[in-house]
C-alpha atoms as a PDB file:
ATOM      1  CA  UNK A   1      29.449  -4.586 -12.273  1.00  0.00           C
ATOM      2  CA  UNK A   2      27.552  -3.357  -9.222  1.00  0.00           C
ATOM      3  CA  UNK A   3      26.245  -5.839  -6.939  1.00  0.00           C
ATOM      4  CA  UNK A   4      23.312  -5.333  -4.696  1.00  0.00           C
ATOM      5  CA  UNK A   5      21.700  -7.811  -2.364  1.00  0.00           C
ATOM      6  CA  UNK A   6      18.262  -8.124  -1.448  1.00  0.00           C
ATOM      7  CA  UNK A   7      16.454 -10.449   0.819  1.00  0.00           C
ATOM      8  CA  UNK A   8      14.429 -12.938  -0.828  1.00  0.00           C
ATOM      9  CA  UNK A   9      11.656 -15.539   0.076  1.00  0.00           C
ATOM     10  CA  UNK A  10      12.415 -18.254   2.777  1.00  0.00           C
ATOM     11  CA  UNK A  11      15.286 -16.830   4.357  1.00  0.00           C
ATOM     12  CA  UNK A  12      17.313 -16.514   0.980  1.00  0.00           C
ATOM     13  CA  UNK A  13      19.386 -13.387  -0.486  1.00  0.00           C
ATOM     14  CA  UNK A  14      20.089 -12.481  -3.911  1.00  0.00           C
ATOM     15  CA  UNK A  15      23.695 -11.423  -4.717  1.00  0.00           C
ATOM     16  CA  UNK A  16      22.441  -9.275  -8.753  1.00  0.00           C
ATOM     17  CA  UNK A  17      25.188  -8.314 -10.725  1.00  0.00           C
ATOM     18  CA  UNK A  18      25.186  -6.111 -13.291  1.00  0.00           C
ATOM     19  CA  UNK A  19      27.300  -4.948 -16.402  1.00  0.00           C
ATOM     20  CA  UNK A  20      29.355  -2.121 -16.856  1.00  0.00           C
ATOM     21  CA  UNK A  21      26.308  -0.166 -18.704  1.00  0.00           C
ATOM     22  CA  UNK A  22      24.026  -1.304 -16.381  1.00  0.00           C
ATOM     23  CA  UNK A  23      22.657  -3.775 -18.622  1.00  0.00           C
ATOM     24  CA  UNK A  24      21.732  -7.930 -17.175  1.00  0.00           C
ATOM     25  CA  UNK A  25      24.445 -10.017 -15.924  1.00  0.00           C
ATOM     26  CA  UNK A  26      23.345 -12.594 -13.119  1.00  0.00           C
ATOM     27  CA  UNK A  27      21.539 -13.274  -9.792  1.00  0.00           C
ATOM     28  CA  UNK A  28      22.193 -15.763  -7.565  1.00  0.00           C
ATOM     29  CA  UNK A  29      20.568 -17.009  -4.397  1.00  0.00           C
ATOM     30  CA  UNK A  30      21.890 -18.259  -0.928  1.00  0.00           C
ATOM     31  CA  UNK A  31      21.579 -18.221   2.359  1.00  0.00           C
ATOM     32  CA  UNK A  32      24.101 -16.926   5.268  1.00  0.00           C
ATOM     33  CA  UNK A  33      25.598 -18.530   8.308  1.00  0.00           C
ATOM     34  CA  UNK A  34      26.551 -16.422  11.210  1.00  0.00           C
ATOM     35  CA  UNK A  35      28.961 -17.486  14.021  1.00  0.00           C
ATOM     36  CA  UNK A  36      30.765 -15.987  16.742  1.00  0.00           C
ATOM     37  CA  UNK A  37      32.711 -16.507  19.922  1.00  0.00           C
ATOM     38  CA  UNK A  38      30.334 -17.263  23.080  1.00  0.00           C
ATOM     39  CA  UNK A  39      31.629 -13.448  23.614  1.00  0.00           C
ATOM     40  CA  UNK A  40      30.400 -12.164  20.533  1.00  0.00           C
ATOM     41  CA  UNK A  41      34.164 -11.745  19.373  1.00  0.00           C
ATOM     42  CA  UNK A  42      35.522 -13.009  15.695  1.00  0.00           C
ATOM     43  CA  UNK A  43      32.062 -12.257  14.409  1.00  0.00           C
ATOM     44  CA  UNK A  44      31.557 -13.792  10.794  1.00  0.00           C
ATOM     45  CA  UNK A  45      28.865 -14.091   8.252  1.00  0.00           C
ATOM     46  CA  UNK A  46      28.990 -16.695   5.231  1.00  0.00           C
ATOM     47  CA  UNK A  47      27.048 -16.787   2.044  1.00  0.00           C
ATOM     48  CA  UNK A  48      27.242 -19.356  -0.049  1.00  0.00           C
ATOM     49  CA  UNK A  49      24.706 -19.603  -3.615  1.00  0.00           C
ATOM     50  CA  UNK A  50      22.635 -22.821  -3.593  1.00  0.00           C
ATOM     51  CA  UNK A  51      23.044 -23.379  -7.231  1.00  0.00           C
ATOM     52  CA  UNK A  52      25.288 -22.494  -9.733  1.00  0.00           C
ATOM     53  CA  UNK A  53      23.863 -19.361 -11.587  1.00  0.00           C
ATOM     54  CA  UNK A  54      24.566 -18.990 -15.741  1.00  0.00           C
ATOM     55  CA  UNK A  55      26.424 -15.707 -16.491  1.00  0.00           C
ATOM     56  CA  UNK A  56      27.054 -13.938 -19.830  1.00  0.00           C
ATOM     57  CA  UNK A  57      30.731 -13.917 -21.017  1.00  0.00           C
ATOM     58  CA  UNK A  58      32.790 -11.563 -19.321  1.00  0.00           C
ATOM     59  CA  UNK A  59      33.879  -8.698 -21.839  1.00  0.00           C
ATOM     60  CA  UNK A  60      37.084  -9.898 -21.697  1.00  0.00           C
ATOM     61  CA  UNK A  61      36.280 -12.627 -23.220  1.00  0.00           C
ATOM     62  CA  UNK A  62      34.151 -10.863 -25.937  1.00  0.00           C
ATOM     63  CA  UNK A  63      34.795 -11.646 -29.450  1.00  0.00           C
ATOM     64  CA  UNK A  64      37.738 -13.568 -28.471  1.00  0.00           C
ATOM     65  CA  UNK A  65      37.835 -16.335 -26.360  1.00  0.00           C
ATOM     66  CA  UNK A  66      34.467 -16.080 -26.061  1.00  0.00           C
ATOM     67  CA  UNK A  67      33.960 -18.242 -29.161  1.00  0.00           C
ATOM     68  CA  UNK A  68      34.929 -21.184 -27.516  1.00  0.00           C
ATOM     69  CA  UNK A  69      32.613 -21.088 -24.862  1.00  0.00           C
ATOM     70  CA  UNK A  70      28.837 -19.749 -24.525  1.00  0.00           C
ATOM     71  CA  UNK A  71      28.314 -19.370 -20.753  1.00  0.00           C
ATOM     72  CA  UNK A  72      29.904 -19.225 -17.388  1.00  0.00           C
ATOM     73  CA  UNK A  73      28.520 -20.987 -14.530  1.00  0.00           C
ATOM     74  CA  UNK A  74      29.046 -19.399 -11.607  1.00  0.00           C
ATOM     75  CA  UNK A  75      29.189 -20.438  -7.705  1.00  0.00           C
ATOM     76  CA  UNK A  76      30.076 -17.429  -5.515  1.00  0.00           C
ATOM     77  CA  UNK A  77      30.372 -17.607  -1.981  1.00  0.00           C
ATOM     78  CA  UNK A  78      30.561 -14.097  -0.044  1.00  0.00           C
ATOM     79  CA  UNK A  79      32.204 -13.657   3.812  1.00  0.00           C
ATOM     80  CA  UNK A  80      32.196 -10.889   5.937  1.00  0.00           C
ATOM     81  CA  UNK A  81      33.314  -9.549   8.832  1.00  0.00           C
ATOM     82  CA  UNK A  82      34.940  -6.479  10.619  1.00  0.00           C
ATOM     83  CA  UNK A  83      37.003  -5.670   8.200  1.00  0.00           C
ATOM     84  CA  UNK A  84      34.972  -5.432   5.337  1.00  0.00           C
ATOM     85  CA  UNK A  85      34.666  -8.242   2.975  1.00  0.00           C
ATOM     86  CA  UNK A  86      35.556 -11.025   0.460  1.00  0.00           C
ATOM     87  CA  UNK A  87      33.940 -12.685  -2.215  1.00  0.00           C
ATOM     88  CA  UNK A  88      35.091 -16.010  -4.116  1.00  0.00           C
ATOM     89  CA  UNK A  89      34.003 -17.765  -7.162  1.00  0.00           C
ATOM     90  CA  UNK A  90      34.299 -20.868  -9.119  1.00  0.00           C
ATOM     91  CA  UNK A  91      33.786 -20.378 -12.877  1.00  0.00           C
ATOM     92  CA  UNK A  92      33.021 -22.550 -15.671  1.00  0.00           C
ATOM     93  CA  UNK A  93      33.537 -22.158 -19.044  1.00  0.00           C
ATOM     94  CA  UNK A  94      30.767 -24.183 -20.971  1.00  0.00           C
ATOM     95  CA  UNK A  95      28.365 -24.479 -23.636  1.00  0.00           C
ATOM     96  CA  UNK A  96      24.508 -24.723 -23.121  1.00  0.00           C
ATOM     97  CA  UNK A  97      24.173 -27.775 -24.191  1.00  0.00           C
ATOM     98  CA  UNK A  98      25.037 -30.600 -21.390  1.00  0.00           C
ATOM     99  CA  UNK A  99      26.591 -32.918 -23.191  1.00  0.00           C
ATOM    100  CA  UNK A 100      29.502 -30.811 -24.082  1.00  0.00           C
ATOM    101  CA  UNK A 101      32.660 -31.169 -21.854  1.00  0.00           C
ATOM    102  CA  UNK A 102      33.374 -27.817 -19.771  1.00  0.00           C
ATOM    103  CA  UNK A 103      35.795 -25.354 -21.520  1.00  0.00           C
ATOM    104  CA  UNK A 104      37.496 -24.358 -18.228  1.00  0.00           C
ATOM    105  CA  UNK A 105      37.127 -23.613 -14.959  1.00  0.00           C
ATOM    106  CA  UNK A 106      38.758 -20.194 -12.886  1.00  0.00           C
ATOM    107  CA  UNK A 107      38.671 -19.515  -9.295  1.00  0.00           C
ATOM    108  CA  UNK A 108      39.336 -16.460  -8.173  1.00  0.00           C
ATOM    109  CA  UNK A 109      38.294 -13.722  -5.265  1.00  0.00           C
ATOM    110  CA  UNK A 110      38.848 -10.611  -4.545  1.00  0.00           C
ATOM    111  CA  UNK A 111      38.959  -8.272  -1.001  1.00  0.00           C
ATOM    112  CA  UNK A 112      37.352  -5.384   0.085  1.00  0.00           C
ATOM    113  CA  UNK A 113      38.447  -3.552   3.095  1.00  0.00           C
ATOM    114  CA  UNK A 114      36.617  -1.211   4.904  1.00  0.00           C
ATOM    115  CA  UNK A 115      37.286   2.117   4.770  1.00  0.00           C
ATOM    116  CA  UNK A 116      37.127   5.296   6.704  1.00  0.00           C
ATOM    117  CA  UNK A 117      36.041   7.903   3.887  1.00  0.00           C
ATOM    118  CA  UNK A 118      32.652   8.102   2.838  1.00  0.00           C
ATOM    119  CA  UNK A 119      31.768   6.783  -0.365  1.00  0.00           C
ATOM    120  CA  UNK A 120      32.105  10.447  -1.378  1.00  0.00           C
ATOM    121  CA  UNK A 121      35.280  11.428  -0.529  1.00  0.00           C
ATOM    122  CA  UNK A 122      36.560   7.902  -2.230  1.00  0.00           C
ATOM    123  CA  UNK A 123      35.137   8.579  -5.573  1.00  0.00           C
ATOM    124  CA  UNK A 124      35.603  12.098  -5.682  1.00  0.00           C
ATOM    125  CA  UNK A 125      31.371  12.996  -5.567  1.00  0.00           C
ATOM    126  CA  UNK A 126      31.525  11.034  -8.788  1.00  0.00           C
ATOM    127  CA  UNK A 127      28.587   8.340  -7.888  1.00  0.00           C
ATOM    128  CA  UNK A 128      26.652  11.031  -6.882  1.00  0.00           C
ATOM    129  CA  UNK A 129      26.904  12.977  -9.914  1.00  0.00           C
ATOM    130  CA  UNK A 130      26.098   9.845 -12.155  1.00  0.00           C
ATOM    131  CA  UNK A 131      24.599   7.593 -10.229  1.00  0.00           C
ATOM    132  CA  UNK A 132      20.770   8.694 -10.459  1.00  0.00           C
ATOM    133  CA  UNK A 133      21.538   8.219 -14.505  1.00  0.00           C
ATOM    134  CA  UNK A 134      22.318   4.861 -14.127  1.00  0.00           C
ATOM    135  CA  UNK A 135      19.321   4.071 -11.582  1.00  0.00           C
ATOM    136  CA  UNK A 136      17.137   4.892 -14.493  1.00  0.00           C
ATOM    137  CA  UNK A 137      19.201   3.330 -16.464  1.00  0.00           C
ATOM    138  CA  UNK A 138      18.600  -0.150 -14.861  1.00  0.00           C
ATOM    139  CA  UNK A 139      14.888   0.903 -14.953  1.00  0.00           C
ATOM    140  CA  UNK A 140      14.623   1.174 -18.860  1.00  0.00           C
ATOM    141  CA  UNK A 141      16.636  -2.341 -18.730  1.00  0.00           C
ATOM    142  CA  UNK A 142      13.724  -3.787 -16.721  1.00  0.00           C
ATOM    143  CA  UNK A 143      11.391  -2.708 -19.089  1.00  0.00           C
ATOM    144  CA  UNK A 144      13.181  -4.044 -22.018  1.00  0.00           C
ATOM    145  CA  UNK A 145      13.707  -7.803 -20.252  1.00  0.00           C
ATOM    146  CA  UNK A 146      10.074  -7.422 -18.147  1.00  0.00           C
ATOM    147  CA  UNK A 147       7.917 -10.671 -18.998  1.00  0.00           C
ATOM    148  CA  UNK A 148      10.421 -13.541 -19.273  1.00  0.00           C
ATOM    149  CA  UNK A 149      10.510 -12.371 -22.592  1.00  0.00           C
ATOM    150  CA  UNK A 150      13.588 -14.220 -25.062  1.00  0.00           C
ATOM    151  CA  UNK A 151      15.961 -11.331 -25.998  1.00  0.00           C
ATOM    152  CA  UNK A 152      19.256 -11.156 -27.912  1.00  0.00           C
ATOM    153  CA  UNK A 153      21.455  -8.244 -26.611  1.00  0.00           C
ATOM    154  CA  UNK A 154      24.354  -7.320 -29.137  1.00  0.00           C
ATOM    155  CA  UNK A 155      27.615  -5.810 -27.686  1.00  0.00           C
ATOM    156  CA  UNK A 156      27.788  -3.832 -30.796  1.00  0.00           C
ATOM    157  CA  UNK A 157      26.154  -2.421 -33.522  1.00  0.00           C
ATOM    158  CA  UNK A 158      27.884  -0.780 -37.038  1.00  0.00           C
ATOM    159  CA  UNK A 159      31.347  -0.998 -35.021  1.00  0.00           C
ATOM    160  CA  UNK A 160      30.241   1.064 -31.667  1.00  0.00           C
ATOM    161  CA  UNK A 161      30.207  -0.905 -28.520  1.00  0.00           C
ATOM    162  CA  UNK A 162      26.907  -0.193 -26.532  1.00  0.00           C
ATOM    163  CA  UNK A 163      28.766   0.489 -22.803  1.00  0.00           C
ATOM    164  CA  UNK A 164      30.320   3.112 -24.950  1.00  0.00           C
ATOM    165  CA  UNK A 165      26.772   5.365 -25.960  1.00  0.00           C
ATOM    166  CA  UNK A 166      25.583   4.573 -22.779  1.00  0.00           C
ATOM    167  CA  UNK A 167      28.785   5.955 -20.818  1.00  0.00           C
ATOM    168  CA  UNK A 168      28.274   9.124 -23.039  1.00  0.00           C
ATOM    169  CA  UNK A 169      24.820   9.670 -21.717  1.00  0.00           C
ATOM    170  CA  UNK A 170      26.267   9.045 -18.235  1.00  0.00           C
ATOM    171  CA  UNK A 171      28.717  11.635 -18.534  1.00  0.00           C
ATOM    172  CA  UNK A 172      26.389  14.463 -19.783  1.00  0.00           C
ATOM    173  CA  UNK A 173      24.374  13.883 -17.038  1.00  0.00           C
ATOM    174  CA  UNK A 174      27.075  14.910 -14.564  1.00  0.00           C
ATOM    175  CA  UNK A 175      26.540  18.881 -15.647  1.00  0.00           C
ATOM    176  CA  UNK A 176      22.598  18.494 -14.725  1.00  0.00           C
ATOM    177  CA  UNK A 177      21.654  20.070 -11.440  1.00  0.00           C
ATOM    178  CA  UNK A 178      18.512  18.600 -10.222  1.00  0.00           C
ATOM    179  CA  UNK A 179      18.263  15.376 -11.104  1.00  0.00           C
ATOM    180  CA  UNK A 180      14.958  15.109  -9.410  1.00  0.00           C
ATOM    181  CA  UNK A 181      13.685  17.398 -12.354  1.00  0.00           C
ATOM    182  CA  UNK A 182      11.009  14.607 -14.131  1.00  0.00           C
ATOM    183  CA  UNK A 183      11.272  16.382 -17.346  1.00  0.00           C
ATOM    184  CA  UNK A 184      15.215  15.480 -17.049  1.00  0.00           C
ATOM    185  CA  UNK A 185      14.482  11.796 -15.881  1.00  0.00           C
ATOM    186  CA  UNK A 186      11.814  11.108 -18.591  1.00  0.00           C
ATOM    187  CA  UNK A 187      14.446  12.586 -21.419  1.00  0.00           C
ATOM    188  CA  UNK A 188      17.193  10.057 -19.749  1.00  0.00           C
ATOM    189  CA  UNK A 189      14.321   7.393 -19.984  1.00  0.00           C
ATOM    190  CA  UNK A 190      14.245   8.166 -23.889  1.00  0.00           C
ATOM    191  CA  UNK A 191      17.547   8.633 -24.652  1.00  0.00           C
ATOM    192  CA  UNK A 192      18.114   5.137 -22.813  1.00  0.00           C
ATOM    193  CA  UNK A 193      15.125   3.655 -24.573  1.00  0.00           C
ATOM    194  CA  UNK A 194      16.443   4.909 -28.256  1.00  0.00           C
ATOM    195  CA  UNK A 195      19.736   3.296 -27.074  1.00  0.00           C
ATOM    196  CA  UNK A 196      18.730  -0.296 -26.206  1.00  0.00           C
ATOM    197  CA  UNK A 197      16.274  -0.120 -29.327  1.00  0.00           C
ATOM    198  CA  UNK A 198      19.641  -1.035 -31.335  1.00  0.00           C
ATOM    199  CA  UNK A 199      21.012  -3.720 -29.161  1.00  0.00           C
ATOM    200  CA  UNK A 200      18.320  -5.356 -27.412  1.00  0.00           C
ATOM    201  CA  UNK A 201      16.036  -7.639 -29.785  1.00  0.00           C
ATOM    202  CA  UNK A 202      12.878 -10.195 -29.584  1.00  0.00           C
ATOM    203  CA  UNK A 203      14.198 -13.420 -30.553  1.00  0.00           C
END
């Protein structure tokens, strides 16, 4: 998923997280510590969340392993510094209900290193070719979850997997020139809509 942060009330940020299709995964809130030399050298910054946040199953998991568990609670802790940087988490397995035992636990991080190509040489102009889709996308997701609203979102329906139709509309928007065209962005908005009208549902 893509993660964006965003500064929140009292000093907090929020570390979103978002599926492959640009559907909900998690937020989580924390707050960073900076230190440094008394010459400014060995600059770092540490985030740590306050509270565990509740995730969906991973895909992985999906249909799988994912019936012995129904959430993960997650801790992540982020940590950057001249290089670029890392991000660790602590995962457990679990049911909703608190009296149940925890399924398992995972720890595991990964690294990003800075990098001297823009973000356009790296992906090959992809992300710019696709991302305005998915920022739309995310919009029509918002809409759908607005409210505090209960939902049930289904990771398939009559077989297809919905990361799958929503890819497809991804990729068709790659051949569109001006994606600033609001006849274009109101057609993605449908298309998207008519989408999550078969896997999102009031419960």
């Amino acid at each position: 998923g893509r993660a964006g942060g965003e500064p929140g009330g009292g000093g907090l940020w929020t570390r979103t997280v978002y599926g492959a299709d640009g559907g909900p995964g998690y937020s989580v809130a924390g707050r960073w510590r900076h230190e440094a030399d008394a010459q400014g050298a060995g600059a770092v910054s540490r985030w740590v969340t306050a509270v565990p946040a509740l995730a969906p199953i991973p895909r992985r998991d999906a249909g799988g392993r994912g019936e012995d568990y129904e959430v993960v609670a997650t801790l992540d802790r982020v940590e950057v510094d001249a290089e670029g940087w890392r991000l660790e988490q602590e995962l457990v397995k679990r049911f909703f209900s608190p009296s149940e035992p925890a399924v398992a636990r995972e720890v595991g991080g990964a690294v990003y290193r800075r990098q001297a190509e823009s973000e356009e040489q790296i992906t090959g102009g992809y992300w710019a070719e696709v991302g305005p889709f998915w920022a739309l996308a995310r919009g029509v997701w918002a809409e759908r979850l607005a409210g505090g609203r209960m939902v049930r979102v289904k990771d398939r329906v009559g077989g297809e997997p919905r990361w799958r139709k929503l890819h497809g509309l991804a990729m068709a928007s790659r051949e569109v020139a001006d994606k600033e065209d609001e006849a274009w962005r109101e057609a993605v908005r449908g298309a998207v809509r008519e989408v999550l009208a078969d896997y999102v549902e009031a419960r």
